[in-house]
C-alpha atoms as a PDB file:
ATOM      1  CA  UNK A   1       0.514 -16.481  -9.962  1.00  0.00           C
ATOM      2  CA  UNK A   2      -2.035 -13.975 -10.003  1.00  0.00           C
ATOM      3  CA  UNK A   3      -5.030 -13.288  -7.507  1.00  0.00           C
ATOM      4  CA  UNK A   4      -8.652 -11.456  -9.205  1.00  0.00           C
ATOM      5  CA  UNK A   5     -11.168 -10.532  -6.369  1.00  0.00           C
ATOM      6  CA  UNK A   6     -15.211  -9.981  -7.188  1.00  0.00           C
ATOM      7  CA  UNK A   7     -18.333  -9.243  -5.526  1.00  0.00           C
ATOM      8  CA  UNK A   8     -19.578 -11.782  -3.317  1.00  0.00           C
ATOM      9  CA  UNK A   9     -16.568 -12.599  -1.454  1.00  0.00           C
ATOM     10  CA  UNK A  10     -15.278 -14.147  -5.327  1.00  0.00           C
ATOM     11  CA  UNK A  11     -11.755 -14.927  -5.544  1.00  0.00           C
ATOM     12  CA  UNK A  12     -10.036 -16.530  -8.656  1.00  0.00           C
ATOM     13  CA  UNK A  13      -6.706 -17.637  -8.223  1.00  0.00           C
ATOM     14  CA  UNK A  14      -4.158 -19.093 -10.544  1.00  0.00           C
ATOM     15  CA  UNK A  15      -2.396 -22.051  -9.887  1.00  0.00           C
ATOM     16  CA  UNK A  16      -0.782 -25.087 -10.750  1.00  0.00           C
ATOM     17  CA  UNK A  17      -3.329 -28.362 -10.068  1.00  0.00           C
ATOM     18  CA  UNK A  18      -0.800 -31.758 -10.390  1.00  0.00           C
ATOM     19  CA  UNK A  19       1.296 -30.129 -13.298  1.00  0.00           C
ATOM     20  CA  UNK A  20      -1.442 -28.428 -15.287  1.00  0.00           C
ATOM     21  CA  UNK A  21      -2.064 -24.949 -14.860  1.00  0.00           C
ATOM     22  CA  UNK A  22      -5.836 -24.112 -14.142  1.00  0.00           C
ATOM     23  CA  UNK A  23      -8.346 -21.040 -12.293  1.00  0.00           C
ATOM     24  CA  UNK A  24      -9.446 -22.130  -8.901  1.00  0.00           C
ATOM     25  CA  UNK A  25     -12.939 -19.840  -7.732  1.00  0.00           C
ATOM     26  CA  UNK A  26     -13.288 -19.663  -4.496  1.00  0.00           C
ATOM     27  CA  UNK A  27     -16.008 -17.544  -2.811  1.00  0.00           C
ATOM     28  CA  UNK A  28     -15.917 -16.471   0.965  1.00  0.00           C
ATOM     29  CA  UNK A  29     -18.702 -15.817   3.509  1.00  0.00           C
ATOM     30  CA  UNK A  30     -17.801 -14.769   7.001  1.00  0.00           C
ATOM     31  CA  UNK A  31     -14.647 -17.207   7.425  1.00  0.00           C
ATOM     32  CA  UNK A  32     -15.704 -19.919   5.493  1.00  0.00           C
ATOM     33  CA  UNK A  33     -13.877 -20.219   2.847  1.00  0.00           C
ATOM     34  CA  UNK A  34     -15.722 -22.876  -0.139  1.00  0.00           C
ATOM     35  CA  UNK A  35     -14.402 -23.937  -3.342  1.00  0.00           C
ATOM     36  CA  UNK A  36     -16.856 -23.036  -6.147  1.00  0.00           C
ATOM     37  CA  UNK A  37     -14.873 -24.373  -9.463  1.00  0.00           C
ATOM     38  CA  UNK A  38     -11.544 -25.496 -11.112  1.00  0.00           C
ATOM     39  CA  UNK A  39     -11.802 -24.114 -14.745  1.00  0.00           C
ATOM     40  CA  UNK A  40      -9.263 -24.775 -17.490  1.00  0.00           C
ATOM     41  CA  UNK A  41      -9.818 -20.906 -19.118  1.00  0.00           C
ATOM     42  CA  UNK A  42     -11.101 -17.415 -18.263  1.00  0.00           C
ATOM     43  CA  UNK A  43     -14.768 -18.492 -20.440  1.00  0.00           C
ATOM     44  CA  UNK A  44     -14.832 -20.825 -17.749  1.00  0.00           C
ATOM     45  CA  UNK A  45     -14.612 -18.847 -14.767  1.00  0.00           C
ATOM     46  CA  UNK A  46     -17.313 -16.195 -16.662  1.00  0.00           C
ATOM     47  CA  UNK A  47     -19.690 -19.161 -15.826  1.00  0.00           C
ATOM     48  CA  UNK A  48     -19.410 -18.280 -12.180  1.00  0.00           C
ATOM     49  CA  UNK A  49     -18.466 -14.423 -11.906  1.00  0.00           C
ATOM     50  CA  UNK A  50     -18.922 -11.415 -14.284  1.00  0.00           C
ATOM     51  CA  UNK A  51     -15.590 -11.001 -15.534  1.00  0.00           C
ATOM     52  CA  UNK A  52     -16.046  -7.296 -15.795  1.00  0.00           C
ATOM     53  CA  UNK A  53     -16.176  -7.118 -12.253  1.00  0.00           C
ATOM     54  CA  UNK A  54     -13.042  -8.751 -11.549  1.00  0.00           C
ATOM     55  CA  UNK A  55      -9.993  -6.765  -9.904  1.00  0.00           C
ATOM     56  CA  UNK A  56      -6.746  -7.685  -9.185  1.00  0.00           C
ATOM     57  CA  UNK A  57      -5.722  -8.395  -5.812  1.00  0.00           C
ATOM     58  CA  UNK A  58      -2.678  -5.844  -4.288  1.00  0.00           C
ATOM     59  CA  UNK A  59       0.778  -7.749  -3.928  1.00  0.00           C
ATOM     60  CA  UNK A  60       0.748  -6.891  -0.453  1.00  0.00           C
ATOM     61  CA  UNK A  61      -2.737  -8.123   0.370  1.00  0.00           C
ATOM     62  CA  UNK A  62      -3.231 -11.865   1.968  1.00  0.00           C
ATOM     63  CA  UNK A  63      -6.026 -13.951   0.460  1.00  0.00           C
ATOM     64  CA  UNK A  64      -9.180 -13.049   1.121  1.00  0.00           C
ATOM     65  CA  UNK A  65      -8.572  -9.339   2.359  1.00  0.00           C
ATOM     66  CA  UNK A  66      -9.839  -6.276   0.098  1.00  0.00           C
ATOM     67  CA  UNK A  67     -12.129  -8.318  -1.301  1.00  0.00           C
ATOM     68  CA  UNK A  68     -14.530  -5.826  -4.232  1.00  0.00           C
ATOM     69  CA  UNK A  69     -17.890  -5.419  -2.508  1.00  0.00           C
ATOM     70  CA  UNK A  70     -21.633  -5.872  -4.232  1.00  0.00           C
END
């Protein structure tokens, strides 16, 4: 699954919720972690974050680290 990271401490992951495929937004500040949304599509998530200022995560890099800067 694939892992975008935005300003803010925005993450949007993609996962499997029960057996239907969905976005999960999460945003982190500090070391909380919060969940801001589940959305169905990408119009979805552009309800939360600017979508032009998404960025894929590295391969290599654990949730939450790298994360694009405001």
């Amino acid at each position: 699954m694939g892992i975008w990271l935005g300003p803010e401490g925005i993450e949007v992951e993609a996962i499997v919720r029960g057996d239907r495929p969905c976005l999960r937004v999460t945003r982190t500040i500090g070391r909380e972690r919060t969940l801001v949304a589940y959305c169905a599509d990408v119009t979805e998530v552009g309800e939360y974050v600017d979508l032009a200022e998404l960025v894929a995560a590295e391969p290599s890099e654990p949730s939450g680290a790298g994360r694009a800067q405001a």
